[in-house]
Protein backbone atom coordinates (compact mmCIF):
# COMPACT_ATOMS: atom_id res chain seq x y z
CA UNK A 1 126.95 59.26 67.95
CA UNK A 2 124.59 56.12 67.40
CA UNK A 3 125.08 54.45 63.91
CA UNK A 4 122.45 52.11 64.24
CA UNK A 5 118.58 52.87 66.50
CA UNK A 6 115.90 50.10 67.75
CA UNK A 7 113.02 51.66 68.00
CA UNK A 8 109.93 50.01 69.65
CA UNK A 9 106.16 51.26 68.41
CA UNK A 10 103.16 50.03 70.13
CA UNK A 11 100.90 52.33 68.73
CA UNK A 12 99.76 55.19 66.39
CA UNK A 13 99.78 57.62 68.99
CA UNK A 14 103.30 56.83 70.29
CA UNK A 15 104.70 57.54 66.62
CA UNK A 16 102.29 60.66 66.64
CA UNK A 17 103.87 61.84 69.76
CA UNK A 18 107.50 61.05 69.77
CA UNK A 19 108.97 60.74 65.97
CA UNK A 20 109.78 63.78 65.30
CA UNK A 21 112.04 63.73 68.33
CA UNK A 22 113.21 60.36 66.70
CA UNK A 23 113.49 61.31 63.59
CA UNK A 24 115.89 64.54 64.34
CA UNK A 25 117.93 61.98 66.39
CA UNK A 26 118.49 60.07 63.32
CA UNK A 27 119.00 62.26 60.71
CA UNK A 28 121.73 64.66 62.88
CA UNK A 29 123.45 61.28 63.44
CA UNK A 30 122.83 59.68 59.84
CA UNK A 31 121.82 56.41 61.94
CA UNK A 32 120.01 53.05 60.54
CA UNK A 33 116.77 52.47 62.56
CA UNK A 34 114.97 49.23 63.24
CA UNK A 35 111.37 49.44 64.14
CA UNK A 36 109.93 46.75 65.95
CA UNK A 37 106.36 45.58 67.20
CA UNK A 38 105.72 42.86 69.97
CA UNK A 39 102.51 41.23 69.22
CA UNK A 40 100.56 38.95 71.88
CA UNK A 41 101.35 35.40 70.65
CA UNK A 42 98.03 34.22 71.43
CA UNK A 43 94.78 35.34 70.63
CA UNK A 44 92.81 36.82 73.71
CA UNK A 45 89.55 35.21 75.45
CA UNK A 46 86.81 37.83 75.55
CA UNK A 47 85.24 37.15 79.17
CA UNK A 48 81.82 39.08 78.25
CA UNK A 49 78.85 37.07 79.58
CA UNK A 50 77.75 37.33 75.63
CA UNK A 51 80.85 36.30 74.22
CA UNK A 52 82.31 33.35 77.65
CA UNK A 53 84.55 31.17 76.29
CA UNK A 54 85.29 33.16 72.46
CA UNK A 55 88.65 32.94 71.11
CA UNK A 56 89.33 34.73 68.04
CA UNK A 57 90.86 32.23 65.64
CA UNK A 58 95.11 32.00 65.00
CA UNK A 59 95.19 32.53 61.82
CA UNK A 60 93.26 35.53 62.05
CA UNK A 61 94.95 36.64 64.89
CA UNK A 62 98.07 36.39 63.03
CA UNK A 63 97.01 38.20 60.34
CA UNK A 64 95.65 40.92 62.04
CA UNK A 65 99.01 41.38 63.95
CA UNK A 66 101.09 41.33 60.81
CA UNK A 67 98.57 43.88 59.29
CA UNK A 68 98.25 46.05 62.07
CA UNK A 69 102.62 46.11 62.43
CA UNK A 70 102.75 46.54 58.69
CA UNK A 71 100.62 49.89 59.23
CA UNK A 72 102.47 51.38 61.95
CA UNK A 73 105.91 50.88 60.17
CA UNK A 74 104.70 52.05 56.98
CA UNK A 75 103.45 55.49 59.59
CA UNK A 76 106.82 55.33 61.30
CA UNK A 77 108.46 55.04 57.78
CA UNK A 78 106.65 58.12 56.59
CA UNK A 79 107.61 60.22 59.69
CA UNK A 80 111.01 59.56 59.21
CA UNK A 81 111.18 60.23 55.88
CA UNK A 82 112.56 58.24 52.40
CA UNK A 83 116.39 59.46 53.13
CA UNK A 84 116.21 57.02 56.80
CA UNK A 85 117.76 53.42 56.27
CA UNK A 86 114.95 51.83 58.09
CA UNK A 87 114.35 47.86 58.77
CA UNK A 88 111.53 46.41 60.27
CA UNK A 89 110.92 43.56 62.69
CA UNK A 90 107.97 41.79 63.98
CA UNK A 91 108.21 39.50 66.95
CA UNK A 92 105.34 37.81 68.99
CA UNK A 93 106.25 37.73 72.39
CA UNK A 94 104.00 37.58 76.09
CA UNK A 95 106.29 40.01 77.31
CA UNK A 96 107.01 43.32 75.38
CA UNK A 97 110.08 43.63 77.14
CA UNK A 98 111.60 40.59 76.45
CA UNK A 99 110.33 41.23 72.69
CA UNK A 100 112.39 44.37 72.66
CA UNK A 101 115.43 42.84 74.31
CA UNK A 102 115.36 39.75 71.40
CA UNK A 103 114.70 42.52 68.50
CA UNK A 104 118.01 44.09 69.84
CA UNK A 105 119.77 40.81 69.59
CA UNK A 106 118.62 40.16 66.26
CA UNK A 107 119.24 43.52 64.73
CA UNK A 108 123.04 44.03 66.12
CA UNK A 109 122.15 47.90 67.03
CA UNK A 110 124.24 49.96 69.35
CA UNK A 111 120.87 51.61 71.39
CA UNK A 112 117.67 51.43 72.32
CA UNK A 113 115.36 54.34 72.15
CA UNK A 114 112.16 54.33 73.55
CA UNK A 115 109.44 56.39 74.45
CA UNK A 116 107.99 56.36 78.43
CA UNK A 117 104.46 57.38 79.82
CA UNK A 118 105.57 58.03 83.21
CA UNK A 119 103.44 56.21 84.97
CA UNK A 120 103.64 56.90 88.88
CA UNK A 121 101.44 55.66 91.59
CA UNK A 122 98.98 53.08 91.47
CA UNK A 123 99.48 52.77 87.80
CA UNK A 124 103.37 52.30 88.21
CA UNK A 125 102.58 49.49 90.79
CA UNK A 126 100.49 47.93 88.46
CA UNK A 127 100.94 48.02 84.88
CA UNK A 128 104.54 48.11 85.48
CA UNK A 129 107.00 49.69 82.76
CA UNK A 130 108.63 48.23 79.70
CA UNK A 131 110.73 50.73 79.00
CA UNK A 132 112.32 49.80 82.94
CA UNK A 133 112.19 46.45 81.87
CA UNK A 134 114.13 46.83 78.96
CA UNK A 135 116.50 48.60 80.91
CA UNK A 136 117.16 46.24 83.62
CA UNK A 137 117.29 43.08 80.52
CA UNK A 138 120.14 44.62 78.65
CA UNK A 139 123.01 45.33 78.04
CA UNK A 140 123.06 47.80 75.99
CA UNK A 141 122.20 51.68 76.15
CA UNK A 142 118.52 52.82 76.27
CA UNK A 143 118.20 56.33 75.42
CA UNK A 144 114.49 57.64 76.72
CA UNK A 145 112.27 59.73 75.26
């Protein structure tokens, strides 16, 4: 059906949790898959009366986020197992969404599959969705997990 997956991880849990649905998907289909990761292009101030003021520095921020992508798609890799095509792409962006939406761009894939935590209520309000994001920002299919 899809010949070639974007996949979004944001964590170790999310490929715990939803690969193996991912990685039936793309074997039944013999699919490609990109992985991407959205990393915060700017270090973070740490607001702790101890720490006012700290930034971590760039470069180590950088390096962290490269090392820290590099381990989840070497996990994602793994779940999918050594017969998946598999790319990777790392992208520093404010907004995971629009991270996501750019990955898509780059990579020339036919769908977007990504994983949801349902948030409802308060939580909904607030911390808002990518995955609805993503949805509204493109043009192309988003298949939910």
């Amino acid at each position: 059906m899809f010949k070639h997956l974007l996949v979004p991880i944001a964590s170790e849990e999310m490929i715990n949790k939803t690969f193996k649905h991912v990685s039936r998907l793309v074997k039944e289909d013999q699919a490609r898959v990109t992985l991407v990761h959205v990393s915060e292009p700017i270090p973070l101030y740490m607001y702790e009366s101890s720490a006012y003021g700290f930034q971590a520095a760039e470069e180590n921020h950088k390096n962290n986020c490269e090392n820290y992508a590099k381990k989840l798609f070497d996990l994602a890799a793994v779940e999918l197992g050594s017969t998946v095509k598999c790319d990777v792409c790392h992208l520093y962006n404010v907004n995971v969404f629009e991270g996501i939406v750019e990955a898509a761009k780059l990579s020339k894939v036919d769908v977007i599959l990504m994983a949801s935590h349902k948030r409802t209520g308060l939580k909904g309000l607030f911390m808002g969705s990518d995955t609805n994001a993503v949805i509204k920002h493109t043009k192309l299919p988003v298949l939910v997990i």
